[in-house]
N, C-alpha and C. Protein backbone atom coordinates (compact mmCIF):
# COMPACT_ATOMS: atom_id res chain seq x y z
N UNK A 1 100.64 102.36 99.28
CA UNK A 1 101.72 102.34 98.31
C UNK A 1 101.21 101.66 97.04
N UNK A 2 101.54 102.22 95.99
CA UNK A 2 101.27 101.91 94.73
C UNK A 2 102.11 100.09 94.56
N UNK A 3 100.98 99.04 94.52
CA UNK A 3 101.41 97.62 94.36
C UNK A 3 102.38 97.63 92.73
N UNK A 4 101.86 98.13 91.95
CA UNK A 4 102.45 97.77 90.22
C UNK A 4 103.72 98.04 90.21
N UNK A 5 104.15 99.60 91.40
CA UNK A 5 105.54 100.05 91.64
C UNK A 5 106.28 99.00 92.33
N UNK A 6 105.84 99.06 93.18
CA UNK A 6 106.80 97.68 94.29
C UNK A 6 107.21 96.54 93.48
N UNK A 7 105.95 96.02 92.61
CA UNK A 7 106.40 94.89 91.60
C UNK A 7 107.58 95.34 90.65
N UNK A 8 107.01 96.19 89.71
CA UNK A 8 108.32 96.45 89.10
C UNK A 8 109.68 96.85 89.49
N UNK A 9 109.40 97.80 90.79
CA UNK A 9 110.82 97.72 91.24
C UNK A 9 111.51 96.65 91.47
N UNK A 10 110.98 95.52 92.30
CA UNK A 10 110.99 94.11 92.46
C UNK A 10 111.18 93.17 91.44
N UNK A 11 110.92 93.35 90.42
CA UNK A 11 111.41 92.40 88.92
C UNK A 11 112.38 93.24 88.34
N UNK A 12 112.61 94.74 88.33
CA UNK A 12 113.82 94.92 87.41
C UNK A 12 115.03 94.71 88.44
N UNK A 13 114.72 94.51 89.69
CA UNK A 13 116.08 95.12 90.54
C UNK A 13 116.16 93.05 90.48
N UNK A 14 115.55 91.70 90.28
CA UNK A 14 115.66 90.80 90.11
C UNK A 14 116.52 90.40 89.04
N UNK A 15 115.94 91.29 87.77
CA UNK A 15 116.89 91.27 86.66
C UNK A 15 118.06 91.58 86.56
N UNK A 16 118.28 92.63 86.78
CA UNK A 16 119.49 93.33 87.52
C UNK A 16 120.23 92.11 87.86
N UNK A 17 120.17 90.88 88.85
CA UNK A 17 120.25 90.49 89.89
C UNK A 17 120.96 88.81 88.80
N UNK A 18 120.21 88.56 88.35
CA UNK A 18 120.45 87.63 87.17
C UNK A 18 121.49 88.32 86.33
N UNK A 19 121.45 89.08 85.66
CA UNK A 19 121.92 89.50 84.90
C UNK A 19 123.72 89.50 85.01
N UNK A 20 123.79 89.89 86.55
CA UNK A 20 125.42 90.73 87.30
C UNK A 20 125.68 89.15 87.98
N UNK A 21 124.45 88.20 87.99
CA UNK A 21 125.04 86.98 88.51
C UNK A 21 125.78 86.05 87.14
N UNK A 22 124.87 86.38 86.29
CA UNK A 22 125.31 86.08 84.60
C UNK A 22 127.03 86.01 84.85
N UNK A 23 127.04 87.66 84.91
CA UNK A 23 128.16 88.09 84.42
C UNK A 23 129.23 87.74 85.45
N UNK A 24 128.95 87.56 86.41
CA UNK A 24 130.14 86.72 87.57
C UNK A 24 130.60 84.68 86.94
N UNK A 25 129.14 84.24 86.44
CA UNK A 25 129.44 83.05 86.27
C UNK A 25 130.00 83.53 85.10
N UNK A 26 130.49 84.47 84.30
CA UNK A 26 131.50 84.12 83.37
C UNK A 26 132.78 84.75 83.52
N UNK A 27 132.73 85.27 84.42
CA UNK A 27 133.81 85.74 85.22
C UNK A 27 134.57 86.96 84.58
N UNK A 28 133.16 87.92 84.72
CA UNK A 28 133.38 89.26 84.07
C UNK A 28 132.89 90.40 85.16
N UNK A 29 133.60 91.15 85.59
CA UNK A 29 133.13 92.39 85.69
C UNK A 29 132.44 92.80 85.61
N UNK A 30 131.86 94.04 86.14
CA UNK A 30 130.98 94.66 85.47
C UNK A 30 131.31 95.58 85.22
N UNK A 31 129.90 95.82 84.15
CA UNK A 31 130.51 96.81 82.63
C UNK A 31 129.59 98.04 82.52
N UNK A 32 130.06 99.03 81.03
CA UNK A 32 129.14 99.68 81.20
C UNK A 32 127.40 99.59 81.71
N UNK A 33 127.17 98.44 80.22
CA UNK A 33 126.11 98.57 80.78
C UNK A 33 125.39 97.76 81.80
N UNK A 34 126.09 97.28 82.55
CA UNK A 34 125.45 96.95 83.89
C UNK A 34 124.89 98.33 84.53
N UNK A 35 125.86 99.20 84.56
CA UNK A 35 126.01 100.29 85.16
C UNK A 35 124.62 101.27 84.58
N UNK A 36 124.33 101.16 83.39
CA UNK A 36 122.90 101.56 82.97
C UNK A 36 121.73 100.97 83.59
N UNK A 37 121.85 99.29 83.96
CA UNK A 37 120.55 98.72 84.31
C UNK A 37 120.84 99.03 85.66
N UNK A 38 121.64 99.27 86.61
CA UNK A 38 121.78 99.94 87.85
C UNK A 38 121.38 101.18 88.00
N UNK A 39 121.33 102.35 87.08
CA UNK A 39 120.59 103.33 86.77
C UNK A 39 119.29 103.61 86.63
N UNK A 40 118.33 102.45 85.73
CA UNK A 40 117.40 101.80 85.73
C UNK A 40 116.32 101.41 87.30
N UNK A 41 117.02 100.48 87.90
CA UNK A 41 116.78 100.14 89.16
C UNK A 41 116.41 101.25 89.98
N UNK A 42 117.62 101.84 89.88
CA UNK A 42 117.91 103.49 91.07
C UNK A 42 116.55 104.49 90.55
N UNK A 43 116.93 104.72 89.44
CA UNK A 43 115.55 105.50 89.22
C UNK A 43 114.36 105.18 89.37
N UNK A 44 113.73 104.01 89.18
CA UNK A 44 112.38 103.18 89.31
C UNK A 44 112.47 103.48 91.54
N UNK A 45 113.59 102.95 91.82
CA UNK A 45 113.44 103.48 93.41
C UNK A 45 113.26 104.57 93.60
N UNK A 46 114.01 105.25 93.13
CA UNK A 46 113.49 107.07 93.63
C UNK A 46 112.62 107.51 93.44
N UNK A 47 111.46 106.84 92.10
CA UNK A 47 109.96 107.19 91.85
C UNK A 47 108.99 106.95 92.80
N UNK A 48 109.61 105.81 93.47
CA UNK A 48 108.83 104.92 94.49
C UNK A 48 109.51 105.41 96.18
N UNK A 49 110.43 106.44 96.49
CA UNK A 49 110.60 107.02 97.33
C UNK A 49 109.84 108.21 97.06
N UNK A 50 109.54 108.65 95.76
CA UNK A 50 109.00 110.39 96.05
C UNK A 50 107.96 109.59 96.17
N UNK A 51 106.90 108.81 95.17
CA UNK A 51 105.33 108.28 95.57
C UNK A 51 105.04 108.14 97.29
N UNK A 52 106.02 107.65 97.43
CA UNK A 52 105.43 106.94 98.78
C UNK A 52 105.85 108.25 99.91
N UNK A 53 106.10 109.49 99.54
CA UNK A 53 106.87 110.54 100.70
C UNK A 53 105.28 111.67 100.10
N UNK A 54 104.71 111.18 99.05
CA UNK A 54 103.60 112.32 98.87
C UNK A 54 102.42 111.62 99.53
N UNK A 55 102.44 110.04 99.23
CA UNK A 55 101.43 109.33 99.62
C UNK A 55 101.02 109.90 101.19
N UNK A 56 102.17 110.02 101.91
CA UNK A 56 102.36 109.94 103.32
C UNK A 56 101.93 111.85 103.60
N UNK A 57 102.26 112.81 102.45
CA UNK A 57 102.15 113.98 102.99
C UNK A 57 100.37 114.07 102.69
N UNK A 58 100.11 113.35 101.70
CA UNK A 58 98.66 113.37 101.59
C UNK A 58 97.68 112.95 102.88
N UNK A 59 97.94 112.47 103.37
CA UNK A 59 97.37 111.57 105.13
C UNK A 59 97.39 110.31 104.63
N UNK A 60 98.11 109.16 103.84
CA UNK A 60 98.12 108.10 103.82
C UNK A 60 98.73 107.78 105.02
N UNK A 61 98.87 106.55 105.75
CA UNK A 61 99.58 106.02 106.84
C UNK A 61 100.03 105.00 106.40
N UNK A 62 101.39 104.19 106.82
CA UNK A 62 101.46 102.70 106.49
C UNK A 62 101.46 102.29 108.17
N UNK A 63 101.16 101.21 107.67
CA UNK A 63 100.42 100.24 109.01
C UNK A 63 101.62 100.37 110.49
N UNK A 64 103.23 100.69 109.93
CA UNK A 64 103.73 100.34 110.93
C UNK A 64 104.80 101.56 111.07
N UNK A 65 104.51 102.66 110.82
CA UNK A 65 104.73 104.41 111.08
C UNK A 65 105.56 104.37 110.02
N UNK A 66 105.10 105.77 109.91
CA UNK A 66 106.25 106.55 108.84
C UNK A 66 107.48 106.88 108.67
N UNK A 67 107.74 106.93 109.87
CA UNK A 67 109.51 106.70 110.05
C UNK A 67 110.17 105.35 109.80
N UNK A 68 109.75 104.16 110.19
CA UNK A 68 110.15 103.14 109.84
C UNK A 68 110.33 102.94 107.93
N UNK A 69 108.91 103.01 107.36
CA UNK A 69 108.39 103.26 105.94
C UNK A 69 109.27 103.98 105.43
N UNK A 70 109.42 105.27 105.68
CA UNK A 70 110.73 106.47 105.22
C UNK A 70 111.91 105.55 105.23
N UNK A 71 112.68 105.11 106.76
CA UNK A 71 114.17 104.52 106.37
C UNK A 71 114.36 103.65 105.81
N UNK A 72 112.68 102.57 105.14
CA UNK A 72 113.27 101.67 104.10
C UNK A 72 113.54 101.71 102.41
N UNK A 73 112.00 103.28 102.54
CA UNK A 73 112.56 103.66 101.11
C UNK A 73 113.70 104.31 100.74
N UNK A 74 114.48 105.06 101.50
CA UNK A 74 116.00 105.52 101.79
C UNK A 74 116.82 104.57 101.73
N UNK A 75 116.45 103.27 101.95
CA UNK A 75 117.52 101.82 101.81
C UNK A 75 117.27 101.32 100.79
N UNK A 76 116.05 101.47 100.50
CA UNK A 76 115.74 100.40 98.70
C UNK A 76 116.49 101.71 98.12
N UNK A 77 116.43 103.30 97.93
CA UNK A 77 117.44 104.17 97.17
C UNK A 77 118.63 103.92 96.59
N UNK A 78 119.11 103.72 98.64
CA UNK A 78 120.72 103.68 98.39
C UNK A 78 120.95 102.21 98.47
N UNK A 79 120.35 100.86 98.25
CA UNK A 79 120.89 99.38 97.52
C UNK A 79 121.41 99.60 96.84
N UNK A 80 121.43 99.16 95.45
CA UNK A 80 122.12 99.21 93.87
C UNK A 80 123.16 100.33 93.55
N UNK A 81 122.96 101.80 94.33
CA UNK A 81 124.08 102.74 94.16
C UNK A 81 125.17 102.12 94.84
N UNK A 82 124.75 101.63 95.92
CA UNK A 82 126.02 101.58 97.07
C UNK A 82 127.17 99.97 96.51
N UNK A 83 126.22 99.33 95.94
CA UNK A 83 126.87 97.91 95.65
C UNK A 83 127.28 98.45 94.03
N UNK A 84 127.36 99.21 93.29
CA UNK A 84 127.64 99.64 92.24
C UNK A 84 129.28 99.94 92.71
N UNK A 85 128.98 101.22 93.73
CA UNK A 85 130.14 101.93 93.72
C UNK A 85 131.25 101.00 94.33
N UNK A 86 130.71 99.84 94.76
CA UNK A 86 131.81 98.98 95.65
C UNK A 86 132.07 97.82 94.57
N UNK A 87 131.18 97.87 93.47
CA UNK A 87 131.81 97.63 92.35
C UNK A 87 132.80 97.53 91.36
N UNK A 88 133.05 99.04 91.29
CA UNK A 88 133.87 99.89 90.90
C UNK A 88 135.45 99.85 91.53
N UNK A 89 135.08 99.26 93.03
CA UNK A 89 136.66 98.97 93.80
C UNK A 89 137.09 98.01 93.69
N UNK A 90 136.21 96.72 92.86
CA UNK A 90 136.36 95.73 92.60
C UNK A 90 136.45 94.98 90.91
N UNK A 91 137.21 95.08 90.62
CA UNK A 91 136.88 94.97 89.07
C UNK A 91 137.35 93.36 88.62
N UNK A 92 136.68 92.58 89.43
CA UNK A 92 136.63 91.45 88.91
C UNK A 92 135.21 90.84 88.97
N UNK A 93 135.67 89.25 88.82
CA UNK A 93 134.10 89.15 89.38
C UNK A 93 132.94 89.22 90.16
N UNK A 94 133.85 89.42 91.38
CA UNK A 94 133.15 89.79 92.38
C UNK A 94 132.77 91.23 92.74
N UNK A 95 133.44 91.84 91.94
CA UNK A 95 131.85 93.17 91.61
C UNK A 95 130.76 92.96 91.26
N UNK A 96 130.70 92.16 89.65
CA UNK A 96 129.45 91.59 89.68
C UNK A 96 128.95 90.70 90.46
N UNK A 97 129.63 89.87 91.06
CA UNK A 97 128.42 89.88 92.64
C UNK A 97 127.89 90.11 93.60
N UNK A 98 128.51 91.22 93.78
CA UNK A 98 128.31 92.50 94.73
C UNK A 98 127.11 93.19 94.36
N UNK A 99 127.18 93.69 93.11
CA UNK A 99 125.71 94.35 92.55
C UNK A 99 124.48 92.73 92.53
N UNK A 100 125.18 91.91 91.98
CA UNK A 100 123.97 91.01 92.04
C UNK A 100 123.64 90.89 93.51
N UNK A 101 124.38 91.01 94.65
CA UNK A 101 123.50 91.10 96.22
C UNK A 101 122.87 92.03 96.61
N UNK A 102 123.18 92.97 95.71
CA UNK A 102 123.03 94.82 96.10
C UNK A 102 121.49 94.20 95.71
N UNK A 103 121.17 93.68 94.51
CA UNK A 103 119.58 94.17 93.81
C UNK A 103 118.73 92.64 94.20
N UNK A 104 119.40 91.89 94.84
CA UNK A 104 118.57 90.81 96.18
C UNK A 104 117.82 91.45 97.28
N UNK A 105 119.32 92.28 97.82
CA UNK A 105 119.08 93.22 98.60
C UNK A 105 117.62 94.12 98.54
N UNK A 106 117.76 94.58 97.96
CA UNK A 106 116.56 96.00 97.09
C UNK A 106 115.16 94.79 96.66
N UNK A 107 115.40 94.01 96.37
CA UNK A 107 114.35 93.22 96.09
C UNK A 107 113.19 92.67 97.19
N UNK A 108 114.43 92.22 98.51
CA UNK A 108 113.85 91.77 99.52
C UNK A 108 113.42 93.25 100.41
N UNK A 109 114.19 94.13 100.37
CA UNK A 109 113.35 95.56 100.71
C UNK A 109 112.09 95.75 100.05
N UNK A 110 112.06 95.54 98.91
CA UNK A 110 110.38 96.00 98.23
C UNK A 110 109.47 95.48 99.24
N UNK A 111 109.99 93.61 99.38
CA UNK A 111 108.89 93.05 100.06
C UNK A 111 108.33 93.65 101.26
N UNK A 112 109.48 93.73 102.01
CA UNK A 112 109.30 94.47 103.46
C UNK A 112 108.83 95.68 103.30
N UNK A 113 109.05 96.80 102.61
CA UNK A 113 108.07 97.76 102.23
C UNK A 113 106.14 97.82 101.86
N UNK A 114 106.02 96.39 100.93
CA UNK A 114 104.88 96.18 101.00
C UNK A 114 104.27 96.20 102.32
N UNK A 115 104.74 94.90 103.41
CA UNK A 115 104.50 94.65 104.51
C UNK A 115 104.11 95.27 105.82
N UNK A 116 105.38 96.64 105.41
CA UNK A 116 104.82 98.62 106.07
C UNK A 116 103.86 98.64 105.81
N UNK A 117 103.77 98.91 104.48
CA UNK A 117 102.68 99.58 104.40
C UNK A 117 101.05 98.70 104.19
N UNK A 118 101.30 97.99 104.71
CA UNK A 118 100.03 97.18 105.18
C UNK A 118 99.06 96.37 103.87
N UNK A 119 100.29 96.14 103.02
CA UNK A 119 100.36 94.96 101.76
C UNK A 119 99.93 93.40 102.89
């Protein structure tokens, strides 16, 4: 697995993470553009779900099978969407801390992804 990806997924989905915690300690919602840097996040994951689904069709292996590897990049995906949309049912502050756990969440997946794949 590409290390520079995992990092950056791992620092923007951190930012993310600060950012929606920001916005809870002032006891705001979240807003549009949270909802952009959640976009942000999601897409940088899905680059790093197709990398790592070609890596694997190429004969790469990660250390601890491909099925395991597969259902975590499917979970770093759906982090930040899923705490977004439960966001959205929540329109106080504790949406924004919902997304700020969502991209903890996704953060501490990168790690464990490294760890698959034999980081």
């Amino acid at each position: 697995m590409l290390v520079a990806l995992t990092v950056t997924v791992s620092v923007t989905a951190l930012v993310l993470a600060a950012w929606c915690g920001f916005a809870a300690y002032r006891d705001q919602p979240t807003k549009d553009w949270h909802f952009i840097g959640m976009a942000v996040v999601s897409v940088l994951a899905l680059v790093q779900l197709v990398v790592g689904i070609v890596r694997l069709a190429g004969g790469d292996t990660a250390d601890q099978g491909a099925v395991l590897f597969v259902s975590y990049l499917l979970g770093a995906v759906l982090a930040v969407p899923a705490a977004g949309f439960l966001s959205l049912s929540e329109r106080t502050r504790w949406g924004s801390v919902t997304v700020s756990a969502g991209a903890v969440v996704l953060a501490v997946l990168e790690v464990r992804l490294h760890d698959i794949w034999g980081g």
